[in-house]
PDB file of N, CA and C in Angstrom:
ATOM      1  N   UNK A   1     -20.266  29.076  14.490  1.00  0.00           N
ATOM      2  CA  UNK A   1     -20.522  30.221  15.310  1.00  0.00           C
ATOM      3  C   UNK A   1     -21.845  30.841  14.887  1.00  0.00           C
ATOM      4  N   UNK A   2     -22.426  31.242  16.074  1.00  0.00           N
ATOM      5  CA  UNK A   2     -24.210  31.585  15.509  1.00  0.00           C
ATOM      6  C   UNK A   2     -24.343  33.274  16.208  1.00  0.00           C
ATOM      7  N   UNK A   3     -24.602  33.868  15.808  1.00  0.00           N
ATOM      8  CA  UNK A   3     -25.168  35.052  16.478  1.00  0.00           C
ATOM      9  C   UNK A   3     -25.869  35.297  18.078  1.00  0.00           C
ATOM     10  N   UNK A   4     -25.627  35.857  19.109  1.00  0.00           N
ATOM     11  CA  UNK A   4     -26.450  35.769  20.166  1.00  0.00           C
ATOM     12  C   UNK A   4     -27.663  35.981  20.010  1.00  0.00           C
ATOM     13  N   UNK A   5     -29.055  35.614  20.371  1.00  0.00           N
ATOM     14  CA  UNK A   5     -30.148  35.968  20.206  1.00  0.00           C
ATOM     15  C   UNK A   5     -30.584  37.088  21.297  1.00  0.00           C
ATOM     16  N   UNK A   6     -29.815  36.884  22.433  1.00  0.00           N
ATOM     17  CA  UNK A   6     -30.399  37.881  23.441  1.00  0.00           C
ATOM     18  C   UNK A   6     -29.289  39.002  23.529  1.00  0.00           C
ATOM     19  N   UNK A   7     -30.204  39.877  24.004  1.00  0.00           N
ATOM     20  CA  UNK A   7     -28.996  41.122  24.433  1.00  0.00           C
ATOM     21  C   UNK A   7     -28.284  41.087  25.402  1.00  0.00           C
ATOM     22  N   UNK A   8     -26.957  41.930  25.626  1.00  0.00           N
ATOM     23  CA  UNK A   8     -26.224  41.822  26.633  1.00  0.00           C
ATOM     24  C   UNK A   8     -25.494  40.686  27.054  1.00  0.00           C
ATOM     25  N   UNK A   9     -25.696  39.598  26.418  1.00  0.00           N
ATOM     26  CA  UNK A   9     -25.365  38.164  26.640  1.00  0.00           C
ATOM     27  C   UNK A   9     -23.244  38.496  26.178  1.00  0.00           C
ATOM     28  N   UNK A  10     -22.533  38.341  26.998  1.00  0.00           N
ATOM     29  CA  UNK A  10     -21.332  37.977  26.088  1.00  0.00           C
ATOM     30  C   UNK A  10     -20.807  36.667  25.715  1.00  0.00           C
ATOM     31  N   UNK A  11     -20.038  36.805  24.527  1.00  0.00           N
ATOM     32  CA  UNK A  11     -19.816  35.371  23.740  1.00  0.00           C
ATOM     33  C   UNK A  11     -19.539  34.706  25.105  1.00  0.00           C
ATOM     34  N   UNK A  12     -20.201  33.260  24.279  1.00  0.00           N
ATOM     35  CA  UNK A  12     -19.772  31.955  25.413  1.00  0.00           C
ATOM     36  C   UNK A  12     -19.857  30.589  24.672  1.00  0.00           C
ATOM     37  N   UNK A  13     -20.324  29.500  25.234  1.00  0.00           N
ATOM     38  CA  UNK A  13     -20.316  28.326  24.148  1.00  0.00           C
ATOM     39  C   UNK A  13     -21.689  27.676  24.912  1.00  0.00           C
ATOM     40  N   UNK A  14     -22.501  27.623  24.308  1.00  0.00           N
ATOM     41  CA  UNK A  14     -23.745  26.957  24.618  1.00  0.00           C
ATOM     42  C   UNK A  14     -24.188  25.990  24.183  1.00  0.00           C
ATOM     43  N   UNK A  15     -24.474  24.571  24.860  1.00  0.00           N
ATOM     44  CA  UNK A  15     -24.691  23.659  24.398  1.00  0.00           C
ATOM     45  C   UNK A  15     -25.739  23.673  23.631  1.00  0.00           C
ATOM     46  N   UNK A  16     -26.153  22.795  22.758  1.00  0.00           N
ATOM     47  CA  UNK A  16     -27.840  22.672  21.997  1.00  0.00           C
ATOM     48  C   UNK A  16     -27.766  21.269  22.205  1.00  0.00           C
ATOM     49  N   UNK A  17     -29.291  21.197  22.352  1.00  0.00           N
ATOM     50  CA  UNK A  17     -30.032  20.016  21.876  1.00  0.00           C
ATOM     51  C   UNK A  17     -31.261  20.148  21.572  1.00  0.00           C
ATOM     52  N   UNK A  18     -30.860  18.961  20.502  1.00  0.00           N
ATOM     53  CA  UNK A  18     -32.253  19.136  19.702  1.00  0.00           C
ATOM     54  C   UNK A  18     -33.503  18.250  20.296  1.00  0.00           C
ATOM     55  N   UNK A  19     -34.775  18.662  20.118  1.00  0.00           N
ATOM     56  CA  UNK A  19     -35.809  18.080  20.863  1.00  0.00           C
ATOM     57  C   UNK A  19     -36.688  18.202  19.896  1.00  0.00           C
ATOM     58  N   UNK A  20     -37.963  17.380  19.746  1.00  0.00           N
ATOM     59  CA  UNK A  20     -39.075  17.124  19.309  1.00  0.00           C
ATOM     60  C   UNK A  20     -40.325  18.471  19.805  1.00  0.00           C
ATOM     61  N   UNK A  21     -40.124  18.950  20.825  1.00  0.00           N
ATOM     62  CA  UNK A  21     -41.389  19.952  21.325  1.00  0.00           C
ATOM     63  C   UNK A  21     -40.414  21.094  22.176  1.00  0.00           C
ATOM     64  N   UNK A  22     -39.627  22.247  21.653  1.00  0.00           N
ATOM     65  CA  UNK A  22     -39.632  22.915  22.400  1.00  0.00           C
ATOM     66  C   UNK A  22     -40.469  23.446  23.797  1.00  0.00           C
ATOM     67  N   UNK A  23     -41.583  23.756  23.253  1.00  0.00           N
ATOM     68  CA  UNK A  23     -42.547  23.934  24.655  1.00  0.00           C
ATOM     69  C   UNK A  23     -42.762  22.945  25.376  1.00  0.00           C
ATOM     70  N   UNK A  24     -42.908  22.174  24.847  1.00  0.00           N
ATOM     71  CA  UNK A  24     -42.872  20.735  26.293  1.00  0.00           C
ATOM     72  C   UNK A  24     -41.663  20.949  27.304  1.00  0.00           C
ATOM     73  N   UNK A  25     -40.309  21.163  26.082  1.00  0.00           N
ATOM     74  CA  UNK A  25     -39.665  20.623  27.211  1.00  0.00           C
ATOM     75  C   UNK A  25     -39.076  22.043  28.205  1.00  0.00           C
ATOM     76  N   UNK A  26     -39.277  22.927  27.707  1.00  0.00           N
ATOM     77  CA  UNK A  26     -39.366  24.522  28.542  1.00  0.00           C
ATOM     78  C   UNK A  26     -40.493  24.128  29.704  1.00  0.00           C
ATOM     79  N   UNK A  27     -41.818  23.699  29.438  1.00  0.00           N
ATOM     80  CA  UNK A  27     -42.528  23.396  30.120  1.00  0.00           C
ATOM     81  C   UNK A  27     -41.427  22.772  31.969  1.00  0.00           C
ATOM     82  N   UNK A  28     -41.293  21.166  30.958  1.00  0.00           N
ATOM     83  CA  UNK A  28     -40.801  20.090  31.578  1.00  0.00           C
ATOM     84  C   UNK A  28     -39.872  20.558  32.772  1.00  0.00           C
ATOM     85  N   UNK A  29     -38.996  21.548  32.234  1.00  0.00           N
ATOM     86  CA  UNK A  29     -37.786  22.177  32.606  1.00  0.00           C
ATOM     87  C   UNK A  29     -37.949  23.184  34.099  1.00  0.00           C
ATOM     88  N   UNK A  30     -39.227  24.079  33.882  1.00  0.00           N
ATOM     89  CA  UNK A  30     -39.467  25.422  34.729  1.00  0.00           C
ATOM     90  C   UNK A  30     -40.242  24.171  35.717  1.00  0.00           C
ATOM     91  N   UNK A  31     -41.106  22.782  35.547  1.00  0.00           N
ATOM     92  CA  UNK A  31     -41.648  22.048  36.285  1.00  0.00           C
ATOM     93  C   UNK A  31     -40.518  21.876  37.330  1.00  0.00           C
ATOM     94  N   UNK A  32     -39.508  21.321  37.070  1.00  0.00           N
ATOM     95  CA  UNK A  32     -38.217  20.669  37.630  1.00  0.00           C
ATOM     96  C   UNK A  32     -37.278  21.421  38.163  1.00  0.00           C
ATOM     97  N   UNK A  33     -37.803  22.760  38.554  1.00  0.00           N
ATOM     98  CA  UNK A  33     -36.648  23.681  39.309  1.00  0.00           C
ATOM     99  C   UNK A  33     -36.081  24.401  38.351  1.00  0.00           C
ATOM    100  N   UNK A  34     -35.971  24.624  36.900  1.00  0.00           N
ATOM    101  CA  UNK A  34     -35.227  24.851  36.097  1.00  0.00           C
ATOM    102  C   UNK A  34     -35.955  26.605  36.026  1.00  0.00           C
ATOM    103  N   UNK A  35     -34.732  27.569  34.825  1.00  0.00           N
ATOM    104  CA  UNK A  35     -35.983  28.674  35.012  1.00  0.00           C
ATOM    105  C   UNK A  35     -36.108  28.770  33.433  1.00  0.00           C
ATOM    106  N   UNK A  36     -36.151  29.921  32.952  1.00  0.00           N
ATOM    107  CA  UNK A  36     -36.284  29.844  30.920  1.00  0.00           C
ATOM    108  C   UNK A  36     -35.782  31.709  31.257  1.00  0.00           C
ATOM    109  N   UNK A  37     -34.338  31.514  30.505  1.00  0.00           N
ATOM    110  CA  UNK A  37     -33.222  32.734  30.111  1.00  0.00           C
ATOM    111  C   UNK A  37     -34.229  33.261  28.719  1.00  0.00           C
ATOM    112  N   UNK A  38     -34.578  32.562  27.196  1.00  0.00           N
ATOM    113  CA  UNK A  38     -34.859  33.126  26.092  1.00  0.00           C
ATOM    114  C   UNK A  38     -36.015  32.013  26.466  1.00  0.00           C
ATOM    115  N   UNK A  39     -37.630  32.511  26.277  1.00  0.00           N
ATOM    116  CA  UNK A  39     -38.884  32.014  25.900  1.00  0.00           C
ATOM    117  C   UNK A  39     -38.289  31.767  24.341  1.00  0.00           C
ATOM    118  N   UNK A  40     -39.463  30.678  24.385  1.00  0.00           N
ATOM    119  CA  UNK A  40     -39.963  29.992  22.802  1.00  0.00           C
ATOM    120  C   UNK A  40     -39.891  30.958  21.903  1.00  0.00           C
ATOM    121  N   UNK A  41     -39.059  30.873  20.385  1.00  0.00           N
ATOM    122  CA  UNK A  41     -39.112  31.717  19.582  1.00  0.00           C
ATOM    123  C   UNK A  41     -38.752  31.090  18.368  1.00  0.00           C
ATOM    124  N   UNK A  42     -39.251  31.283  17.234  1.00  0.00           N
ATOM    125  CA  UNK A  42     -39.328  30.717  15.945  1.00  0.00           C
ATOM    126  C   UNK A  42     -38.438  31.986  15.039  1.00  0.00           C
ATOM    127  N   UNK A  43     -38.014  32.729  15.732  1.00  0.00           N
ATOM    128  CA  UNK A  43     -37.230  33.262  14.435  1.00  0.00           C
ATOM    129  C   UNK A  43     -36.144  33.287  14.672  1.00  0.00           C
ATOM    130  N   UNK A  44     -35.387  32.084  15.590  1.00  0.00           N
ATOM    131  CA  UNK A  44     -34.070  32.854  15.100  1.00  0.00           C
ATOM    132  C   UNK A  44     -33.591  30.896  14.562  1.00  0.00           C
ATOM    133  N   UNK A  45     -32.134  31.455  14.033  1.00  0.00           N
ATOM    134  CA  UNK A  45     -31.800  29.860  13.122  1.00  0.00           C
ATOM    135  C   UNK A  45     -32.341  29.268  12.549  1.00  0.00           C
ATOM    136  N   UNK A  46     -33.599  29.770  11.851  1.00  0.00           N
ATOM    137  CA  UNK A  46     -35.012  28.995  11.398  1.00  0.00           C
ATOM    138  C   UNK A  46     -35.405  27.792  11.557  1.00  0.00           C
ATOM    139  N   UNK A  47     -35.349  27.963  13.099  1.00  0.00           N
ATOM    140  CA  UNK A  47     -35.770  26.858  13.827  1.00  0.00           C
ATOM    141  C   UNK A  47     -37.222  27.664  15.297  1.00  0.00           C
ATOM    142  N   UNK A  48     -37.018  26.586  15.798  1.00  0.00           N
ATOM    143  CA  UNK A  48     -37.938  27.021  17.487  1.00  0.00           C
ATOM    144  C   UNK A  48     -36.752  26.961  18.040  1.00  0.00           C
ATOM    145  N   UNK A  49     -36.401  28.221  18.820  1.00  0.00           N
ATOM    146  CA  UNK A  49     -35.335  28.221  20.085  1.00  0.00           C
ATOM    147  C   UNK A  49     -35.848  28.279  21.296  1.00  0.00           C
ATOM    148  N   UNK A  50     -35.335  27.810  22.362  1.00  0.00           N
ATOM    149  CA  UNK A  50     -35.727  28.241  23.634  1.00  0.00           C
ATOM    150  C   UNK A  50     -34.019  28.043  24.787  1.00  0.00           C
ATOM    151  N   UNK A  51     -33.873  29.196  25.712  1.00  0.00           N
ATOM    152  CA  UNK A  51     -32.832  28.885  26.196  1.00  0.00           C
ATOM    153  C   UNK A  51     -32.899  28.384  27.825  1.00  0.00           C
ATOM    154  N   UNK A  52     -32.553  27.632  28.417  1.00  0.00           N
ATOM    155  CA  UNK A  52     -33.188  27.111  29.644  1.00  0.00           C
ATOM    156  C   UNK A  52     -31.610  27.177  30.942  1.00  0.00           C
ATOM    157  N   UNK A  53     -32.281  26.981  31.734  1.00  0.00           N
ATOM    158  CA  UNK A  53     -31.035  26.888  32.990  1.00  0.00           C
ATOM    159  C   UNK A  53     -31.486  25.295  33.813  1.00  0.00           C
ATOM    160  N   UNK A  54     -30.452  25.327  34.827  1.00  0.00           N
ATOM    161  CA  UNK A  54     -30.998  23.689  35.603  1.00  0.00           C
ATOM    162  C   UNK A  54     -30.781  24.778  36.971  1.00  0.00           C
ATOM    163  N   UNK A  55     -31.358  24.082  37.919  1.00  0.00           N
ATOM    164  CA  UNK A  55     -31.399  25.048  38.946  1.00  0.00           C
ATOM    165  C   UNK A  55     -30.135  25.502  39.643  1.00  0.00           C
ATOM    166  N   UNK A  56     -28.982  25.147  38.983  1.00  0.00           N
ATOM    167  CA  UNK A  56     -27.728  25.593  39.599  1.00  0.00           C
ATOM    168  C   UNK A  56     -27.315  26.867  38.664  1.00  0.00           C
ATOM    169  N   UNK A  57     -27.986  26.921  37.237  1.00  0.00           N
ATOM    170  CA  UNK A  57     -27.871  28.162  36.353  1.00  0.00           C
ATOM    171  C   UNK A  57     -27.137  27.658  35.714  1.00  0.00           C
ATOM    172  N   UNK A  58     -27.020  25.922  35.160  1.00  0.00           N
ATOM    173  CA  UNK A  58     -26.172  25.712  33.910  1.00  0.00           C
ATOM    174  C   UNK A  58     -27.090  25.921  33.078  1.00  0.00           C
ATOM    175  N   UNK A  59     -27.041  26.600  32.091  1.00  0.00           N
ATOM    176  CA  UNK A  59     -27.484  26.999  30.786  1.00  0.00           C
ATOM    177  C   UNK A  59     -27.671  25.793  29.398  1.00  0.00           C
ATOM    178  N   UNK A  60     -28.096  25.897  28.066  1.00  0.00           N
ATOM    179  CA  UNK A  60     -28.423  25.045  27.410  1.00  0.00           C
ATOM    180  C   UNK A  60     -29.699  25.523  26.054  1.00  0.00           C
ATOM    181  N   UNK A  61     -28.995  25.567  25.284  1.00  0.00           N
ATOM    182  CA  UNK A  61     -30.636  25.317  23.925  1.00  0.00           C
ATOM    183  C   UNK A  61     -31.044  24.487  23.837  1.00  0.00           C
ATOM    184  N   UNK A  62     -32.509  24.572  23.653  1.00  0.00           N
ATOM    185  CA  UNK A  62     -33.128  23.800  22.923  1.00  0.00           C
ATOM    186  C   UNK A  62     -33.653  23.969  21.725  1.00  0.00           C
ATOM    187  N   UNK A  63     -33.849  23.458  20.707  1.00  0.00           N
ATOM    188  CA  UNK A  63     -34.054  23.505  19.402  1.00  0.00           C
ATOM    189  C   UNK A  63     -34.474  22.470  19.040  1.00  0.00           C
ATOM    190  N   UNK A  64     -35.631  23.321  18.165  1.00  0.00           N
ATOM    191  CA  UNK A  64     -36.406  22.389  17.230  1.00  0.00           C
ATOM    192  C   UNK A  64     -36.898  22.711  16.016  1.00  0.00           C
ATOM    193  N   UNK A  65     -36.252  22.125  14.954  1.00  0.00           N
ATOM    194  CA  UNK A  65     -36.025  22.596  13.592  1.00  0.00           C
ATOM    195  C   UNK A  65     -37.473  22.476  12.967  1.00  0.00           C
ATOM    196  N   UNK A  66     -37.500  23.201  11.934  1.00  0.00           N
ATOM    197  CA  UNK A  66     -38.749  23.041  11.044  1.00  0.00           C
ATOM    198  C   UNK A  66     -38.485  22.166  10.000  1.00  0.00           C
ATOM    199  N   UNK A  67     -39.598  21.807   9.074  1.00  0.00           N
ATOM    200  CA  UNK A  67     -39.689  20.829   8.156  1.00  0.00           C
ATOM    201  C   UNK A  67     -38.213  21.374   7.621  1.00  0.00           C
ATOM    202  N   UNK A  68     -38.098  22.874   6.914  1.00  0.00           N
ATOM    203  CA  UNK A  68     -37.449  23.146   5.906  1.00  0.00           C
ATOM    204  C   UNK A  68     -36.096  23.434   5.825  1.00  0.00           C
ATOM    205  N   UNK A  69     -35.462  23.540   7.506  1.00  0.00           N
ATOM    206  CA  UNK A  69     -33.775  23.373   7.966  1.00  0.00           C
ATOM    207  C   UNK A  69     -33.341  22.512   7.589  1.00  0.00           C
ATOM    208  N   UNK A  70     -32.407  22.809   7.318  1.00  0.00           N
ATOM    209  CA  UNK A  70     -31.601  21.628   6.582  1.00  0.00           C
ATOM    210  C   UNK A  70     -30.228  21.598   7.587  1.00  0.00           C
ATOM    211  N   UNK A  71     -29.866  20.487   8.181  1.00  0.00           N
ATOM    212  CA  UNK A  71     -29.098  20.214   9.375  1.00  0.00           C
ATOM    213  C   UNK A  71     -27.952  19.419   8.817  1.00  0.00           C
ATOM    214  N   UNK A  72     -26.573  19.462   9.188  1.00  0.00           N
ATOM    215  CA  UNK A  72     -25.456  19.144   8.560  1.00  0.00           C
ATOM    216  C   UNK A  72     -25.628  17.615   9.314  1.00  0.00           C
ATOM    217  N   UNK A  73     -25.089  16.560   8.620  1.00  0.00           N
ATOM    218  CA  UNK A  73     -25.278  15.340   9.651  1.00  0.00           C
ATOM    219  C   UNK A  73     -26.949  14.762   9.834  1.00  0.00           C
ATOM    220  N   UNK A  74     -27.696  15.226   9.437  1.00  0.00           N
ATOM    221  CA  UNK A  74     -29.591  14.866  10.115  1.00  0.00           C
ATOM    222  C   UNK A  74     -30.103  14.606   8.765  1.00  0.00           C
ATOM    223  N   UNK A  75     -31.381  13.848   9.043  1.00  0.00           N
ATOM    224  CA  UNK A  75     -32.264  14.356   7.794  1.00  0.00           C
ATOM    225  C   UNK A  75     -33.720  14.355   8.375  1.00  0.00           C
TER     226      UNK A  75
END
């Protein structure tokens, strides 16, 4: 369980995936009909977050860890 990053948000279950370039794929995403709920942000989970929709408003993280996260399962 992780903290909400945005306000007003109530608990829910949000998928993550992890990606190589947050901004690319926020980019990739708003290209493709998609819109961006949380812009690019490096402080929260000490990672890069970004939160995205698909154009029907399914929701989704993306994340992209820094050198120094240490990920259960990854290296």
């Amino acid at each position: 369980m992780l903290e909400i990053p945005v306000k007003d948000v109530q608990p829910n279950w949000l998928p993550t995936i992890r990606v190589t370039d947050v901004h690319a794929t926020v980019a990739k995403a708003v290209a493709l009909g998609g819109r961006v709920i949380m812009a690019p942000r490096d402080d929260v989970r000490n990672a890069t977050v970004a939160i995205i929709a698909d154009p029907t408003g399914a929701a989704l993280t993306v994340q992209q860890w820094n050198g120094t996260a240490s990920v259960a399962g990854t290296k």
